[in-house]
N, C-alpha and C. Protein backbone atom coordinates (compact mmCIF):
# COMPACT_ATOMS: atom_id res chain seq x y z
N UNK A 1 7.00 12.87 12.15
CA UNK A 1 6.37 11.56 12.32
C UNK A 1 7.39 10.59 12.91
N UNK A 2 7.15 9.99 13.92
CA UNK A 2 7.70 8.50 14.08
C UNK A 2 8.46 7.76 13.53
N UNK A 3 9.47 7.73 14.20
CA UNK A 3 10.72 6.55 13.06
C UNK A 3 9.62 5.43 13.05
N UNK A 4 8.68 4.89 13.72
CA UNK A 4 8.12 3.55 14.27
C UNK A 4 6.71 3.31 13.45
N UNK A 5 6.68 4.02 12.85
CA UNK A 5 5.39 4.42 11.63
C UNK A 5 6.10 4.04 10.42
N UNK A 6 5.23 3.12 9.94
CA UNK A 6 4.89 2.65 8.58
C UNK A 6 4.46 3.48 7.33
N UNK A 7 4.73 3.69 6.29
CA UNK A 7 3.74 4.49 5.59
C UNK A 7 3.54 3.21 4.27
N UNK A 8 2.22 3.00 4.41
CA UNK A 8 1.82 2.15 3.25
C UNK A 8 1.11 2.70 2.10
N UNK A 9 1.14 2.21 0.87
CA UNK A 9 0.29 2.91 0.06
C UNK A 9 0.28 1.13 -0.65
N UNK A 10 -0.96 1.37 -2.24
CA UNK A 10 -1.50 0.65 -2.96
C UNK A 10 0.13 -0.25 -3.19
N UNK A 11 1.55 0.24 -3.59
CA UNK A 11 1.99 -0.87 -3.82
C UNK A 11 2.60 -1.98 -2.71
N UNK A 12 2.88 -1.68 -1.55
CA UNK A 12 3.62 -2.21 -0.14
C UNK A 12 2.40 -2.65 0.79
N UNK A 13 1.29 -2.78 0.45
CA UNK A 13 0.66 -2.82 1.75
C UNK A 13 -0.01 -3.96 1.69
N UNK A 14 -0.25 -5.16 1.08
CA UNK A 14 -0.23 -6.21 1.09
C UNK A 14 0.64 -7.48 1.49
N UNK A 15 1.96 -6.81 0.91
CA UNK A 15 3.02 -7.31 1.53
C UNK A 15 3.39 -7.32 3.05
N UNK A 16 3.08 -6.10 3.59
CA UNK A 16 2.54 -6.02 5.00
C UNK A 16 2.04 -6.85 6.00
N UNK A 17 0.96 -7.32 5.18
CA UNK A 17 -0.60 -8.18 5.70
C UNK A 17 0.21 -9.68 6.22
N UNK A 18 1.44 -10.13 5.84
CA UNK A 18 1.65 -11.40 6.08
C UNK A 18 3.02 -11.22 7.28
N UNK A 19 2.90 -9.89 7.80
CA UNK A 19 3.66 -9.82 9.21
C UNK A 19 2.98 -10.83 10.16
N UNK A 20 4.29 -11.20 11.05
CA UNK A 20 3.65 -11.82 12.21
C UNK A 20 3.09 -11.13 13.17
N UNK A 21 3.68 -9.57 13.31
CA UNK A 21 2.92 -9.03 14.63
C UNK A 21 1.75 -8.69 14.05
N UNK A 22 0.98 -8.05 15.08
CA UNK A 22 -0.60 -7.29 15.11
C UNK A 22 -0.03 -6.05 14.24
N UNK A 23 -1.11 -5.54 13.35
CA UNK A 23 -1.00 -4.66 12.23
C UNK A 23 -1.90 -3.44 13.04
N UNK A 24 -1.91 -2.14 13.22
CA UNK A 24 -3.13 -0.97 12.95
C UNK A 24 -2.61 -0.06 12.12
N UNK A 25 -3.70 0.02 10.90
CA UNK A 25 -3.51 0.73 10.09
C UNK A 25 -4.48 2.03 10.27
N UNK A 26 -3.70 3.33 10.06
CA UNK A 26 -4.67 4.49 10.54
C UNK A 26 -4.97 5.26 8.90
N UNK A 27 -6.17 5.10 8.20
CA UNK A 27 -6.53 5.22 7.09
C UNK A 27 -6.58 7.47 7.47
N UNK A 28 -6.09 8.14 6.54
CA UNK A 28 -6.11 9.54 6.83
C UNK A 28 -5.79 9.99 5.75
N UNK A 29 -6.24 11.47 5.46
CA UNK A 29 -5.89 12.40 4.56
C UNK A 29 -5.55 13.70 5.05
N UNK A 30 -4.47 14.43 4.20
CA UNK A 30 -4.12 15.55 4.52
C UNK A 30 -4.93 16.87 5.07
N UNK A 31 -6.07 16.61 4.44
CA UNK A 31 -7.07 17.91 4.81
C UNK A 31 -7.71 17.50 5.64
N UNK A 32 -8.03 16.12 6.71
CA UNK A 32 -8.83 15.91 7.57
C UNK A 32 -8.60 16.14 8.78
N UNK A 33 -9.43 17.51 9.58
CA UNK A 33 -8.88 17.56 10.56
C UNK A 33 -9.02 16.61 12.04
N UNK A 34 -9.75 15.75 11.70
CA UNK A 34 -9.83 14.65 13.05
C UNK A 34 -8.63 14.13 12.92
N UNK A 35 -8.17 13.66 11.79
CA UNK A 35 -7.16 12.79 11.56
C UNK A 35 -5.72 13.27 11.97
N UNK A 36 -5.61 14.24 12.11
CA UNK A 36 -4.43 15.55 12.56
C UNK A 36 -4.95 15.52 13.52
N UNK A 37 -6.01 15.71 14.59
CA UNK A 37 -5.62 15.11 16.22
C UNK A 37 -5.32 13.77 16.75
N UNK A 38 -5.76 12.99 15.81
CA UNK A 38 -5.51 11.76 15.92
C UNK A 38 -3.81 11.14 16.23
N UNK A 39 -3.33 12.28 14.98
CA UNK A 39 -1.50 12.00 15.20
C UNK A 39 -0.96 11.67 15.94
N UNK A 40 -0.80 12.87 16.67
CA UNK A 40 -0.08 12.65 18.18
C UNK A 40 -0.15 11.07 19.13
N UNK A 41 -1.39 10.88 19.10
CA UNK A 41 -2.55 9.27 19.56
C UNK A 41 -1.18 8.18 18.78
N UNK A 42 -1.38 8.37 17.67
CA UNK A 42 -0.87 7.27 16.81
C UNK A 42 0.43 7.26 16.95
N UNK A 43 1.22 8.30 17.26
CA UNK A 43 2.87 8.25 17.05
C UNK A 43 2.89 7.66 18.52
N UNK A 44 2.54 8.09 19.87
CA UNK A 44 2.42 6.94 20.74
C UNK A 44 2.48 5.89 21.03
N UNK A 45 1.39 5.59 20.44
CA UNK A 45 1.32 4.25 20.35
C UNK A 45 2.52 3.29 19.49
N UNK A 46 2.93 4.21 18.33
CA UNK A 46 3.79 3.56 17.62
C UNK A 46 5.15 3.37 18.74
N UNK A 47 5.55 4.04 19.59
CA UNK A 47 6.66 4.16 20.32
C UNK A 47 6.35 2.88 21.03
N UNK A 48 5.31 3.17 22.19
CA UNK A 48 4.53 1.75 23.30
C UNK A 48 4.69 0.62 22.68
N UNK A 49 4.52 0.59 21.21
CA UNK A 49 3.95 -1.12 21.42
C UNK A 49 5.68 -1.30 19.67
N UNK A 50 6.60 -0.35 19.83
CA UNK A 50 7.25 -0.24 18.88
C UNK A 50 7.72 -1.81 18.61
N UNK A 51 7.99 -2.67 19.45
CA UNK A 51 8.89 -4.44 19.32
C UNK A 51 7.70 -5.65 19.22
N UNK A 52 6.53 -4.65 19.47
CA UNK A 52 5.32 -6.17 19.55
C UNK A 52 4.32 -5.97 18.79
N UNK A 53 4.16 -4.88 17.99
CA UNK A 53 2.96 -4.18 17.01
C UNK A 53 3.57 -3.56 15.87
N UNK A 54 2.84 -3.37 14.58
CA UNK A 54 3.40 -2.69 13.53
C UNK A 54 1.94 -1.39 13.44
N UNK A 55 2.81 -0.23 13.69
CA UNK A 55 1.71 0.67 13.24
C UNK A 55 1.78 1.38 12.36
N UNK A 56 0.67 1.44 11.28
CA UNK A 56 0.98 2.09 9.86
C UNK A 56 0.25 3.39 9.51
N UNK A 57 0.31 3.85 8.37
CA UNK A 57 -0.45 4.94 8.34
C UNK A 57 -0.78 4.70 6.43
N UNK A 58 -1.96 5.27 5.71
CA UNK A 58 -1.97 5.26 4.71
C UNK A 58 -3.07 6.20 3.97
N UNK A 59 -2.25 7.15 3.61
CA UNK A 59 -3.07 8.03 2.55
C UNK A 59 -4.18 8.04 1.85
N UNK A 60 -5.57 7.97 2.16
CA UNK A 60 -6.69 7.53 0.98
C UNK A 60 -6.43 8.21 0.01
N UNK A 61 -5.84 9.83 -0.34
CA UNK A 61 -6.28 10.42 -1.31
C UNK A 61 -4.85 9.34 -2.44
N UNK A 62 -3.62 9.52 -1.62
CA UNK A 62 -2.63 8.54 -2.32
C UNK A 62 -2.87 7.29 -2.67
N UNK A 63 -3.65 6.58 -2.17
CA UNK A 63 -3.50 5.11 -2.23
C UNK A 63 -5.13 4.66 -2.21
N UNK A 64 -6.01 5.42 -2.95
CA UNK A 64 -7.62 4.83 -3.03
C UNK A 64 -7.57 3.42 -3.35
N UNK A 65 -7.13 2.31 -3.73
CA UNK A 65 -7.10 1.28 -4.17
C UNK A 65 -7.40 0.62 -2.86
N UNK A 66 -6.57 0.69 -1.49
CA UNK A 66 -6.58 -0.27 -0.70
C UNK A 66 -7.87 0.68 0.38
N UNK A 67 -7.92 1.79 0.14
CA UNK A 67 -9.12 2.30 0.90
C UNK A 67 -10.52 1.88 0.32
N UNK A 68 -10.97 1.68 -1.08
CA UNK A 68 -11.71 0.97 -1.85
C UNK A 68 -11.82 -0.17 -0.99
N UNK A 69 -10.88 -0.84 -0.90
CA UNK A 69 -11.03 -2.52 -0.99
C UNK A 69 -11.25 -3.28 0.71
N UNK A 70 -11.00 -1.78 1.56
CA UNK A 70 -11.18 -2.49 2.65
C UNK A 70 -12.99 -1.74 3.15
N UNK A 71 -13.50 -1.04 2.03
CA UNK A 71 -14.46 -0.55 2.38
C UNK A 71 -14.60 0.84 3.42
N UNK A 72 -13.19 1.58 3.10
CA UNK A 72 -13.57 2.89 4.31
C UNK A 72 -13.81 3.90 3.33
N UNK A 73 -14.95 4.76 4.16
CA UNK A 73 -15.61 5.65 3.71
C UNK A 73 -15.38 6.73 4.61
N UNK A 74 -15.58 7.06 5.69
CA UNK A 74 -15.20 7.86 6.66
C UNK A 74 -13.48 7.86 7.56
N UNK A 75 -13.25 8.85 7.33
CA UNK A 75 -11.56 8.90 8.27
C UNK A 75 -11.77 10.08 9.21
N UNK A 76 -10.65 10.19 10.21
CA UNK A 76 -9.68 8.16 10.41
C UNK A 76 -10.52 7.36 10.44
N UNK A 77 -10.42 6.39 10.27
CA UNK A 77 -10.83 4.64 9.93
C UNK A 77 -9.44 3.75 10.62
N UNK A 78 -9.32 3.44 11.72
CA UNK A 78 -8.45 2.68 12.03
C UNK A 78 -8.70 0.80 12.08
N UNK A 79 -8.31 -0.06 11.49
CA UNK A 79 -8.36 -0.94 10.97
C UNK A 79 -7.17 -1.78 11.86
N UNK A 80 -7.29 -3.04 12.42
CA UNK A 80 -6.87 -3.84 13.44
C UNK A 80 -6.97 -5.27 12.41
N UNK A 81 -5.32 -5.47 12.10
CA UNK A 81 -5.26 -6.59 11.33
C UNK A 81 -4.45 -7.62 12.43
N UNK A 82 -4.27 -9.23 11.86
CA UNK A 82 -3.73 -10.06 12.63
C UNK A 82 -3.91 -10.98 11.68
N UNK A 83 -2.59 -11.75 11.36
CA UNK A 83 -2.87 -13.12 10.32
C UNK A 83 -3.22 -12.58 8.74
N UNK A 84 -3.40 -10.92 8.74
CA UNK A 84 -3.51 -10.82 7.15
C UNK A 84 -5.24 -10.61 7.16
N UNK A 85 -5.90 -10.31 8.27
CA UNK A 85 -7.52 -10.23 8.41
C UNK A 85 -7.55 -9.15 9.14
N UNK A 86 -8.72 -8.57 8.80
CA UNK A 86 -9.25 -7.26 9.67
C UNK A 86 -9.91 -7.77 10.70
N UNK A 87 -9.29 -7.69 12.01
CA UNK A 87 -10.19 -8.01 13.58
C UNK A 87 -11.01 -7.44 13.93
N UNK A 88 -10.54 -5.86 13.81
CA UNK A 88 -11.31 -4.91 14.38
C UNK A 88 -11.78 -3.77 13.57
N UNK A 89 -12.31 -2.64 13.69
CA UNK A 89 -12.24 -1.49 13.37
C UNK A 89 -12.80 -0.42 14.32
N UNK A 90 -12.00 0.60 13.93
CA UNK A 90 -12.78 1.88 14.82
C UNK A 90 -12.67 3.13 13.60
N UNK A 91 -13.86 4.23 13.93
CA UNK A 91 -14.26 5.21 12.80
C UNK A 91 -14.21 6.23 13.76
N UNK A 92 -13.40 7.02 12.98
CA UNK A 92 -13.37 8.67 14.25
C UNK A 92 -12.30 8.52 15.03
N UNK A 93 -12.15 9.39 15.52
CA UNK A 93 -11.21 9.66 16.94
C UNK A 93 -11.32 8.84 17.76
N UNK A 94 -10.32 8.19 18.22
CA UNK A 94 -10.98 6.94 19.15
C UNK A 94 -9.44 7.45 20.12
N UNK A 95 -10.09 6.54 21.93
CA UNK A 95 -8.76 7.25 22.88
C UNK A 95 -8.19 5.79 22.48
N UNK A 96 -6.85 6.53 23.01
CA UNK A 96 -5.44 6.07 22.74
C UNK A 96 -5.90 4.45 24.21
N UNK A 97 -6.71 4.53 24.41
CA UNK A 97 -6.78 3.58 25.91
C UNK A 97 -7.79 2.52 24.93
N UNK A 98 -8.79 2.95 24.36
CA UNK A 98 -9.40 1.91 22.92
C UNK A 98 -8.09 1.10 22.44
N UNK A 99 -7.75 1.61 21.29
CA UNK A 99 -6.24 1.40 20.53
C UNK A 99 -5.87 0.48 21.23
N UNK A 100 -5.12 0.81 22.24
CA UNK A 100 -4.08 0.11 22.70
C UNK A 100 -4.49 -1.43 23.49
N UNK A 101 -5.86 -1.32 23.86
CA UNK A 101 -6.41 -2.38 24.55
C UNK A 101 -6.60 -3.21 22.96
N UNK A 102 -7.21 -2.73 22.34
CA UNK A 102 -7.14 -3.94 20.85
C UNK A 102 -5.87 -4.41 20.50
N UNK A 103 -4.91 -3.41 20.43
CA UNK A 103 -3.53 -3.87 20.02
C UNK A 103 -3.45 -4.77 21.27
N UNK A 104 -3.58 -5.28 22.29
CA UNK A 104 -2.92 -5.39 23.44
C UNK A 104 -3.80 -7.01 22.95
N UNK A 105 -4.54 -7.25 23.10
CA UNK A 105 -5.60 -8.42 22.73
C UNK A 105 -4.95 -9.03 21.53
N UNK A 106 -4.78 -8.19 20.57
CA UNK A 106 -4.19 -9.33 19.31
C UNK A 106 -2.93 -9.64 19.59
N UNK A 107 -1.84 -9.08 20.45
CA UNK A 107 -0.32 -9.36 20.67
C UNK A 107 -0.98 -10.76 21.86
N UNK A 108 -2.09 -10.86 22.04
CA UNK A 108 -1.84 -11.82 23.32
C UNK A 108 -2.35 -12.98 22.82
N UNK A 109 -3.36 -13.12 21.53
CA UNK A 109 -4.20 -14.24 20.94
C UNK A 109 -2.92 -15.53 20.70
């Protein structure tokens, strides 16, 4: 994984929320296999946008508390924060050209 990857769980990931850059958090579990093609997508991106974006990653089966609370039910669940608020979301495999155009929009607001 990515030096440039975050790993959040229920106790650090609030603390998070009050970064100044644009947040994507990629909600995943070990046995999901979308979420394991997804990887590769995400460590990317973590490199591209490594000085102007924070990209995280967080365990549902580890950390159900903040998967509860933001309402994901289906993974990946990628989640587009800014200011400590969810902007965006995307469910499933989404291309790395999605992603990056949202990240690219909240670094510019």
């Amino acid at each position: 994984m990515s030096n440039n990857i975050v790993l959040l769980n229920d106790d650090n990931f609030e603390s998070f929320l009050s970064q100044d850059k644009p947040i994507l958090v990629d909600f995943w579990a070990e046995w999901c296999g979308p979420c394991k093609m997804l990887n590769p997508v995400i460590e990317e991106l973590s490199n591209d946008f490594a000085d102007r974006a924070i990209i995280a990653k967080v365990n549902v089966d580890e950390s159900p508390n903040i998967a509860q609370k933001y309402s994901v039910r289906s993974i990946p669940s990628l989640l587009f924060f800014s200011k400590g608020a969810v902007i965006e979301q995307l469910i499933g495999v989404s291309s790395k050209e999605d992603m990056a155009s949202i990240i690219e929009k909240l670094i510019n607001e």
